[in-house]
PDB file of N, CA and C in Angstrom:
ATOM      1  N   UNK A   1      56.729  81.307 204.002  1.00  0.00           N
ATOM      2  CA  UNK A   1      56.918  82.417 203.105  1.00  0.00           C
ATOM      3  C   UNK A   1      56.363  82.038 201.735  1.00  0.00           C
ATOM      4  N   UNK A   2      55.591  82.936 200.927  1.00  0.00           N
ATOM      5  CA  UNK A   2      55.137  82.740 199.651  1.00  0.00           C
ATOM      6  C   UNK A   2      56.420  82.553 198.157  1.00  0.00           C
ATOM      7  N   UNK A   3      55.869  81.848 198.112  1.00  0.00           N
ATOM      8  CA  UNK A   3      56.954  81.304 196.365  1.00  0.00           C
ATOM      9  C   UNK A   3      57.456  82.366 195.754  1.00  0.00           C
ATOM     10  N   UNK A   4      56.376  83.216 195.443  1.00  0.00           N
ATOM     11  CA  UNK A   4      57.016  84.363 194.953  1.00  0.00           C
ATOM     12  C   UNK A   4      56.225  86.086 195.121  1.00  0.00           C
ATOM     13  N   UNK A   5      57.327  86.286 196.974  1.00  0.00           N
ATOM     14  CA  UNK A   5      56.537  87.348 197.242  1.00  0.00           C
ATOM     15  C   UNK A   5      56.280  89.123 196.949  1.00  0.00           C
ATOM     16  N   UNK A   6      55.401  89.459 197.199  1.00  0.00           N
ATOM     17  CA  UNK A   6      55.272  90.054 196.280  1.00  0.00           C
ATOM     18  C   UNK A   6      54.920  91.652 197.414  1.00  0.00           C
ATOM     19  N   UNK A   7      55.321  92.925 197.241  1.00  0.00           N
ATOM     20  CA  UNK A   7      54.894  94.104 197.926  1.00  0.00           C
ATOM     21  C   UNK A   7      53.294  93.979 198.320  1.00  0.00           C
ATOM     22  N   UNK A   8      53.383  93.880 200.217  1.00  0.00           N
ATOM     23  CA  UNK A   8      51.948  93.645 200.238  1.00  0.00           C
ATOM     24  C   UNK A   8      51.818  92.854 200.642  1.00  0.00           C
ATOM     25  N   UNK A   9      51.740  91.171 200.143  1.00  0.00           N
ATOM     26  CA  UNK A   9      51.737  89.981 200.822  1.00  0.00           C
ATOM     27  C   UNK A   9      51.969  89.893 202.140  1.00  0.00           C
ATOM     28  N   UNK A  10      50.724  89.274 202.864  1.00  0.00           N
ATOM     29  CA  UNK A  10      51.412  89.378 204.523  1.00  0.00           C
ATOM     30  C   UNK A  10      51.455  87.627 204.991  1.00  0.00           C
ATOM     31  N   UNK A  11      51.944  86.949 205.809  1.00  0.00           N
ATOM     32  CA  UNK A  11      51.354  85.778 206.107  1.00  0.00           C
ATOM     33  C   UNK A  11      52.244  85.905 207.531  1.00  0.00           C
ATOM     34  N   UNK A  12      52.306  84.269 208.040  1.00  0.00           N
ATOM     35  CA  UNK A  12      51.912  83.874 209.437  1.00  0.00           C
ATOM     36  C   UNK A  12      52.801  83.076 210.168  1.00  0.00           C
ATOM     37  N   UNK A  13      54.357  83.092 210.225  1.00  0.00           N
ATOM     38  CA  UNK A  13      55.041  81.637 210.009  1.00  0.00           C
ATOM     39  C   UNK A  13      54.900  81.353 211.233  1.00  0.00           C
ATOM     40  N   UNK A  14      54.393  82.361 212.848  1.00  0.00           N
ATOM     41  CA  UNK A  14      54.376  81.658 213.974  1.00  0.00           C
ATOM     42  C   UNK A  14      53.075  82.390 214.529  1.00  0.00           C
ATOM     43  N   UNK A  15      51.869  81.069 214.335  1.00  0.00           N
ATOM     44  CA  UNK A  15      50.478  81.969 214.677  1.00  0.00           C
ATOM     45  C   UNK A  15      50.230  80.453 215.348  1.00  0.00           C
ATOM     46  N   UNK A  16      50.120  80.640 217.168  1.00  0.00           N
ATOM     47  CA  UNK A  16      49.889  79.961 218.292  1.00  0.00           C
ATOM     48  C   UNK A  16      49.695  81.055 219.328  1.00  0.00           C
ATOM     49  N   UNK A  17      48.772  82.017 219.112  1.00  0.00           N
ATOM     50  CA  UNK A  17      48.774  82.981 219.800  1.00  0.00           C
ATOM     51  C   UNK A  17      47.867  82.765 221.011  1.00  0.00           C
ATOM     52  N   UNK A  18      48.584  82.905 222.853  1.00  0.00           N
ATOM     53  CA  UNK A  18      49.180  83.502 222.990  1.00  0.00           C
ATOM     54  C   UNK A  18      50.503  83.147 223.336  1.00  0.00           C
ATOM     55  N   UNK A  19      50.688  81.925 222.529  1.00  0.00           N
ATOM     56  CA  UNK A  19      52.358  81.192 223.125  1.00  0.00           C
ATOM     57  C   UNK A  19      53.536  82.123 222.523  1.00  0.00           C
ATOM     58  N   UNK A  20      53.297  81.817 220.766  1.00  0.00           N
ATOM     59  CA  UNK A  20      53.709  82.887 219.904  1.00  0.00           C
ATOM     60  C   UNK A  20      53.314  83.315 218.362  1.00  0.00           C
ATOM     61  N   UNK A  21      53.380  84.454 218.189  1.00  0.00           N
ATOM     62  CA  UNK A  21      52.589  85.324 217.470  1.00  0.00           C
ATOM     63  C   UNK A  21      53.663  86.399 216.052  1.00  0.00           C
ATOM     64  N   UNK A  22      53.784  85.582 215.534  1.00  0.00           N
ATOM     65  CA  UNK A  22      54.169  86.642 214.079  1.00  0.00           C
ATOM     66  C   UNK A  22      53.562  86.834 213.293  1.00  0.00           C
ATOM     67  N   UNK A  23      53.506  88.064 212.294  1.00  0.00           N
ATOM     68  CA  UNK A  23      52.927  88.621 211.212  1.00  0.00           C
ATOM     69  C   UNK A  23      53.790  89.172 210.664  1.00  0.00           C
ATOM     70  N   UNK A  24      54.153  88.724 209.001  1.00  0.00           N
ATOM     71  CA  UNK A  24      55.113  89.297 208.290  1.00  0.00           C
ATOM     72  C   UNK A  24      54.555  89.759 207.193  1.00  0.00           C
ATOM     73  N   UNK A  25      55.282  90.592 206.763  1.00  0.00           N
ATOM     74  CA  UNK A  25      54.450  91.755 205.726  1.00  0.00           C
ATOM     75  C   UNK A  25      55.559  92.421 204.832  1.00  0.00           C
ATOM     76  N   UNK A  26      55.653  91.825 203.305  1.00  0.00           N
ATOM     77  CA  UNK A  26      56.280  92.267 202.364  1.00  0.00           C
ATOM     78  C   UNK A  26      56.476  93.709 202.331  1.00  0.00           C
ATOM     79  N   UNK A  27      57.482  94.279 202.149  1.00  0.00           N
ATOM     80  CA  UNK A  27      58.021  96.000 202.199  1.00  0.00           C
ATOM     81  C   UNK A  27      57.951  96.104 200.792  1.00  0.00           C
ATOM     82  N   UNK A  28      59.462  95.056 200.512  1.00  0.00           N
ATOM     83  CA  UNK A  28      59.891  95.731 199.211  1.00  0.00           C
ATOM     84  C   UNK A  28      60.908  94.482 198.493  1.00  0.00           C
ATOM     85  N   UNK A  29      60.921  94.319 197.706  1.00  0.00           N
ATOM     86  CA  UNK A  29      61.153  92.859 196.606  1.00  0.00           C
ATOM     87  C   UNK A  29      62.578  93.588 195.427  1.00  0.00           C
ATOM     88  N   UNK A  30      62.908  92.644 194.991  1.00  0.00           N
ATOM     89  CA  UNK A  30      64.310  92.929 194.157  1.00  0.00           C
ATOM     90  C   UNK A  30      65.128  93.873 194.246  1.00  0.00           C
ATOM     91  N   UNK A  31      65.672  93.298 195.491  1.00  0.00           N
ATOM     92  CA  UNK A  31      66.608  94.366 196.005  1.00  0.00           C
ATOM     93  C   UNK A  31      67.491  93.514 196.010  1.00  0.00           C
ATOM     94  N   UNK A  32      68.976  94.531 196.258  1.00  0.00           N
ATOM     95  CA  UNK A  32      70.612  93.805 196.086  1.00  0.00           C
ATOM     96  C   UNK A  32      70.819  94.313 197.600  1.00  0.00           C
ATOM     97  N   UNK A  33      71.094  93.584 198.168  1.00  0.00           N
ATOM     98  CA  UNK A  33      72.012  93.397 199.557  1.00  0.00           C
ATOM     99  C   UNK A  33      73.336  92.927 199.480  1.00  0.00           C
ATOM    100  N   UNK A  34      74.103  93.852 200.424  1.00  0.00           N
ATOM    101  CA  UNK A  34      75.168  93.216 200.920  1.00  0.00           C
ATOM    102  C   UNK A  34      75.602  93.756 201.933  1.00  0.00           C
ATOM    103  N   UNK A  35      76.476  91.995 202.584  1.00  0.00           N
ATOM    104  CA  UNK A  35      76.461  92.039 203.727  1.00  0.00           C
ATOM    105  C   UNK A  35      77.825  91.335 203.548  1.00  0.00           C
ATOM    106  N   UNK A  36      78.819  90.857 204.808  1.00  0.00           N
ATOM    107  CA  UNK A  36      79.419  90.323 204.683  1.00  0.00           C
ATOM    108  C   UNK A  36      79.895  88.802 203.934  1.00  0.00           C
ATOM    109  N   UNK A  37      79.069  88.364 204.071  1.00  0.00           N
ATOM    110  CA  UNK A  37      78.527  86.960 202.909  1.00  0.00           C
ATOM    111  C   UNK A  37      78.753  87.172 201.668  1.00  0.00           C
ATOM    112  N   UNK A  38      78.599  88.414 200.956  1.00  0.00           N
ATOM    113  CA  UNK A  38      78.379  88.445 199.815  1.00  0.00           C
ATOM    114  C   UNK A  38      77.535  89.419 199.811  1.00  0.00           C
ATOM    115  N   UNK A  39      77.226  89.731 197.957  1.00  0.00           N
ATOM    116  CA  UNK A  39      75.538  90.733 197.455  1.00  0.00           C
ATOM    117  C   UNK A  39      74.883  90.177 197.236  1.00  0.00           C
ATOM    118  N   UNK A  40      73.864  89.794 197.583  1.00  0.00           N
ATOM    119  CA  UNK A  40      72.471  89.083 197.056  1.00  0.00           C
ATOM    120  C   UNK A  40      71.534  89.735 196.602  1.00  0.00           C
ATOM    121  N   UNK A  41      71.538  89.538 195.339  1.00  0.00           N
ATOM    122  CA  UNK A  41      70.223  89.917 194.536  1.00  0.00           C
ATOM    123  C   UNK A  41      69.229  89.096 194.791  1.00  0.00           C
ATOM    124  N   UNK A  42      68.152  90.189 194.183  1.00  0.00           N
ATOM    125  CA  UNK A  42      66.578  89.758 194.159  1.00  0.00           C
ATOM    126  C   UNK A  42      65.890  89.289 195.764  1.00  0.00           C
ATOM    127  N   UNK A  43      66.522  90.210 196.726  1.00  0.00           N
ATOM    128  CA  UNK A  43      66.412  90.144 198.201  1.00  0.00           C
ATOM    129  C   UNK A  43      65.315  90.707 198.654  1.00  0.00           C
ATOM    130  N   UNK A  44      64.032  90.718 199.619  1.00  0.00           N
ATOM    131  CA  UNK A  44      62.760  91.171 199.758  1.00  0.00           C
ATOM    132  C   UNK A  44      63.094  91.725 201.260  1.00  0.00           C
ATOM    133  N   UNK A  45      62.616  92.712 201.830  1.00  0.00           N
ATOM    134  CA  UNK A  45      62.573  93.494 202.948  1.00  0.00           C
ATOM    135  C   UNK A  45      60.868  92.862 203.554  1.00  0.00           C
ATOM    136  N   UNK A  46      61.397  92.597 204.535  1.00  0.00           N
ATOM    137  CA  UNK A  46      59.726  92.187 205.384  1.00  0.00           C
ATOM    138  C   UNK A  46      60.109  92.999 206.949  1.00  0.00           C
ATOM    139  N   UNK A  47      58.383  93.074 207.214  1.00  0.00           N
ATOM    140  CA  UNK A  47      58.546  93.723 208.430  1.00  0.00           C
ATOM    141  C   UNK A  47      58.015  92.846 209.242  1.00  0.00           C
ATOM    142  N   UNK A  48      58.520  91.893 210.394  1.00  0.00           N
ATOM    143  CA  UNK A  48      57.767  91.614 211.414  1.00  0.00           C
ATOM    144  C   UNK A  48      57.215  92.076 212.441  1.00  0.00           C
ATOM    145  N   UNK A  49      56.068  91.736 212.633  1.00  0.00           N
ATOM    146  CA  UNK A  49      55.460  92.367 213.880  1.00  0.00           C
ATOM    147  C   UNK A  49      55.056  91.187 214.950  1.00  0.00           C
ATOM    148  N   UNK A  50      53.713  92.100 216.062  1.00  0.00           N
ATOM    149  CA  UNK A  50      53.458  90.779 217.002  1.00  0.00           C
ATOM    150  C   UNK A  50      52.502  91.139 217.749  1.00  0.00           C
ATOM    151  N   UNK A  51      51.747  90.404 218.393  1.00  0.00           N
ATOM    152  CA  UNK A  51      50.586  91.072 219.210  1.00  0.00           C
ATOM    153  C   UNK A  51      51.288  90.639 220.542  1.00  0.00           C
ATOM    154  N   UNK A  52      51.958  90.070 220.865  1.00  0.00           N
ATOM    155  CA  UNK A  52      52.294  89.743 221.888  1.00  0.00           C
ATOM    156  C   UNK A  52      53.186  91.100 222.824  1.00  0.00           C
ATOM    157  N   UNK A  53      52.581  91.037 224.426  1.00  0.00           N
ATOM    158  CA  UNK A  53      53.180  91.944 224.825  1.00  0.00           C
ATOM    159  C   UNK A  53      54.676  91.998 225.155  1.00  0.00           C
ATOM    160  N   UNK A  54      55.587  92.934 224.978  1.00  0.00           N
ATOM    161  CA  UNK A  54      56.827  93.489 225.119  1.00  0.00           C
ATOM    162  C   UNK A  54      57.625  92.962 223.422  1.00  0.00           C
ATOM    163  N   UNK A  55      56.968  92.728 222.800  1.00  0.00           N
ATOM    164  CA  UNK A  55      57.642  92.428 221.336  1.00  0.00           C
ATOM    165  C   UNK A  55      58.024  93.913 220.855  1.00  0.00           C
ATOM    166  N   UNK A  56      58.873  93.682 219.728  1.00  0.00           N
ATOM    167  CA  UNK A  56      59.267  94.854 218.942  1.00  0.00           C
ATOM    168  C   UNK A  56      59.245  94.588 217.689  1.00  0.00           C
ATOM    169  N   UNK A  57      59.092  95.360 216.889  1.00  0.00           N
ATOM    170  CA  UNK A  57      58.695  95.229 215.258  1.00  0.00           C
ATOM    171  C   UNK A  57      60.380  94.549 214.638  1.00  0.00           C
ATOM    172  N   UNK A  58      60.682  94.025 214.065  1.00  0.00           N
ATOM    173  CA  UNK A  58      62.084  93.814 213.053  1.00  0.00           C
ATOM    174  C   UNK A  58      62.002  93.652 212.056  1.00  0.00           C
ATOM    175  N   UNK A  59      63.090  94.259 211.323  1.00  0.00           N
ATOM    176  CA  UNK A  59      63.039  94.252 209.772  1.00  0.00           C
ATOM    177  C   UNK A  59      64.194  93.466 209.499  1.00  0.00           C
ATOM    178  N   UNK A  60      63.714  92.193 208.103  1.00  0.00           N
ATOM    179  CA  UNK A  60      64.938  91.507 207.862  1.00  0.00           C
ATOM    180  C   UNK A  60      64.698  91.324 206.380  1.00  0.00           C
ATOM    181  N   UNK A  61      65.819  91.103 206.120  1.00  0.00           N
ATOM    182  CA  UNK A  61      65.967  90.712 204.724  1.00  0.00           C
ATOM    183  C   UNK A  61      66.687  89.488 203.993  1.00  0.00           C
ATOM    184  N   UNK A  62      65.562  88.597 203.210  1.00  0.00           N
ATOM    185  CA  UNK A  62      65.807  87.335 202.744  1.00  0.00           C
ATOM    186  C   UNK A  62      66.385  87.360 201.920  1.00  0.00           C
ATOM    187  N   UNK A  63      66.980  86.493 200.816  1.00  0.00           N
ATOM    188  CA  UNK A  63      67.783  85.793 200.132  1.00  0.00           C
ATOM    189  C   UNK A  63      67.197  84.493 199.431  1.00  0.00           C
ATOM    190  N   UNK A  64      66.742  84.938 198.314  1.00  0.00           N
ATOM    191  CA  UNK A  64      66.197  83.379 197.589  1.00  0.00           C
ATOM    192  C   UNK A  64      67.383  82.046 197.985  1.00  0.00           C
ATOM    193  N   UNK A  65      66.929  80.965 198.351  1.00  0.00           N
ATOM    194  CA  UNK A  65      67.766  79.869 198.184  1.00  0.00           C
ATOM    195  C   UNK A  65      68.476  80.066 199.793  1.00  0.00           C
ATOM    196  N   UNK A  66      68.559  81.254 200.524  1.00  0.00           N
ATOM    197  CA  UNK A  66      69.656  81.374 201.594  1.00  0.00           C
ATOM    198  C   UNK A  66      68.515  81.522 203.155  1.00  0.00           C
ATOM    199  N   UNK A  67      67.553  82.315 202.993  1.00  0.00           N
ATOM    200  CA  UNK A  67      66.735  82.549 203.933  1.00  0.00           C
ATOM    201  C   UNK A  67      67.097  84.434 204.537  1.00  0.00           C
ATOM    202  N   UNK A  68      67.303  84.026 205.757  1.00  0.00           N
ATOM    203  CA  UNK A  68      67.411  85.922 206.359  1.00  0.00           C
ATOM    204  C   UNK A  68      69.009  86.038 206.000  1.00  0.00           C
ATOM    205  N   UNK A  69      69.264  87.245 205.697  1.00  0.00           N
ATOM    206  CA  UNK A  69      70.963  87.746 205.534  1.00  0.00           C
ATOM    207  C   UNK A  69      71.068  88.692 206.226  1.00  0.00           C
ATOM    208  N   UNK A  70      69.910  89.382 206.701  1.00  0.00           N
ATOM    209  CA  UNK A  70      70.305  90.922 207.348  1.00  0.00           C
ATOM    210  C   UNK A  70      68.827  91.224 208.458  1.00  0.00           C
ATOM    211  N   UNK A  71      69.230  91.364 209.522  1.00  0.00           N
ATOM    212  CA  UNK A  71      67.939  92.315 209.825  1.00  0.00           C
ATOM    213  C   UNK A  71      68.487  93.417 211.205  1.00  0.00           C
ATOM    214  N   UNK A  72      67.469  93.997 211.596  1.00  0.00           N
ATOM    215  CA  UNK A  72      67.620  95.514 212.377  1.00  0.00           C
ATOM    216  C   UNK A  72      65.981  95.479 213.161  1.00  0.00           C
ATOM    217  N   UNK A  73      66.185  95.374 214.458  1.00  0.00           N
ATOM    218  CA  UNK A  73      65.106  95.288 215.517  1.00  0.00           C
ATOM    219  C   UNK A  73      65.810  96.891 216.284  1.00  0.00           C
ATOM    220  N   UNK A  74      65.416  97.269 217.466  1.00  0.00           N
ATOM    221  CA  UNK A  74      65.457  98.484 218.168  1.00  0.00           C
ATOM    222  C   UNK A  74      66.692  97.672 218.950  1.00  0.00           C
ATOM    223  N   UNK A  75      67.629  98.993 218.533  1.00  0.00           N
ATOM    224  CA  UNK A  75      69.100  98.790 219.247  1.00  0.00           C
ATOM    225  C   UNK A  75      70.052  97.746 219.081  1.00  0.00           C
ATOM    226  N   UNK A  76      69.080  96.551 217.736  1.00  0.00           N
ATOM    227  CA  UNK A  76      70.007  95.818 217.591  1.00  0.00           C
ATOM    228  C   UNK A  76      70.041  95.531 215.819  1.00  0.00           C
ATOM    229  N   UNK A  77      71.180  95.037 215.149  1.00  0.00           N
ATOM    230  CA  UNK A  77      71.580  94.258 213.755  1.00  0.00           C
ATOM    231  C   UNK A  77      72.011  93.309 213.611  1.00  0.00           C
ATOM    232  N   UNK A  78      71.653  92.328 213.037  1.00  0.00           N
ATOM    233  CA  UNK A  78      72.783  91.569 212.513  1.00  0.00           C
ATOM    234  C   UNK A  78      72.666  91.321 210.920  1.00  0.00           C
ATOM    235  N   UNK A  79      74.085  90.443 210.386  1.00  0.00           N
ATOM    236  CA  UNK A  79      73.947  90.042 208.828  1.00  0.00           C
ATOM    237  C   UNK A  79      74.635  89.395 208.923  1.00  0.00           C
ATOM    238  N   UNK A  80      74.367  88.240 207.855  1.00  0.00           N
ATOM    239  CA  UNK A  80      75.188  87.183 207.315  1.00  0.00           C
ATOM    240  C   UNK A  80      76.677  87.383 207.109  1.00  0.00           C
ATOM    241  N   UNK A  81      77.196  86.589 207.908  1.00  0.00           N
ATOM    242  CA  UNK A  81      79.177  86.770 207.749  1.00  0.00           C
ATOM    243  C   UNK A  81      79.446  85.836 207.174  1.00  0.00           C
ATOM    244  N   UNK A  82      78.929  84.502 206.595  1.00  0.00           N
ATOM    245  CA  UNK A  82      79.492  83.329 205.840  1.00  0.00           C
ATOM    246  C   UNK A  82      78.325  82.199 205.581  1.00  0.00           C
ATOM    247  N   UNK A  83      78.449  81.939 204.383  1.00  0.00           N
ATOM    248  CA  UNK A  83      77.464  80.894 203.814  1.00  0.00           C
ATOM    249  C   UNK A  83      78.278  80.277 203.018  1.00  0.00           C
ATOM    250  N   UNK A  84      77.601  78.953 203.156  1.00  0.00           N
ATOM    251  CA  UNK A  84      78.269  78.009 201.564  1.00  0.00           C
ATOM    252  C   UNK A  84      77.856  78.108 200.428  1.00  0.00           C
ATOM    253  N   UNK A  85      76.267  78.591 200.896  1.00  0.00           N
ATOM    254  CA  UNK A  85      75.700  78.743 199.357  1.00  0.00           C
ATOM    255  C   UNK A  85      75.893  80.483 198.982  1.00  0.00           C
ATOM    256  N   UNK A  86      76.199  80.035 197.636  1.00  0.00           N
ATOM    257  CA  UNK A  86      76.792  81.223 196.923  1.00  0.00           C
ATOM    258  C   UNK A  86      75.636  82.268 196.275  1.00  0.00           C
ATOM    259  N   UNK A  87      75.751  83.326 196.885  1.00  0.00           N
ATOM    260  CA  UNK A  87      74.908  84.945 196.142  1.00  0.00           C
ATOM    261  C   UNK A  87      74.852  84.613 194.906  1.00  0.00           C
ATOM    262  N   UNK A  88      73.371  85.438 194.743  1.00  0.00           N
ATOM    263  CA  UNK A  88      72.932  85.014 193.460  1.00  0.00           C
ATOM    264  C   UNK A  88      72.844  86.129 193.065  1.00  0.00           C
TER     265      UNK A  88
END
């Protein structure tokens, strides 16, 4: 993931294609989430995708310092219920 990403930015964290294949792509940046964990500010919405067949697109949402807190694929959610490190 880029240092500091930005609407737009796309990159690559699993490109071994055709073993496995992601493409993530900045939505939307300084956003407040909350989830059970806590609210986390300054949270970025990415969309993953995949070329690989029977994949489905998911949307998750990071957390400076924490990583994913929330995401939503087809028919399914989850979010962060407990961390040590504390919302920023």
């Amino acid at each position: 993931m880029p240092a500091a990403p930005g609407v737009g930015d796309t990159y690559r964290p699993e490109d071994l294609f055709p073993l496995v294949d992601e493409t993530d792509s900045v939505k939307r940046v300084g956003l407040q989430v909350r989830v059970p964990a806590g609210r986390f500010a300054s949270a970025i919405q990415v969309l993953e995708t995949s070329r690989l067949p029977d994949s489905t697109d998911e949307t998750k949402w990071y957390a400076a310092g924490v990583g994913v807190i929330k995401g939503k694929a087809h028919g399914e959610t989850f979010a962060l219920v407990a961390s040590t490190i504390r919302p920023r």
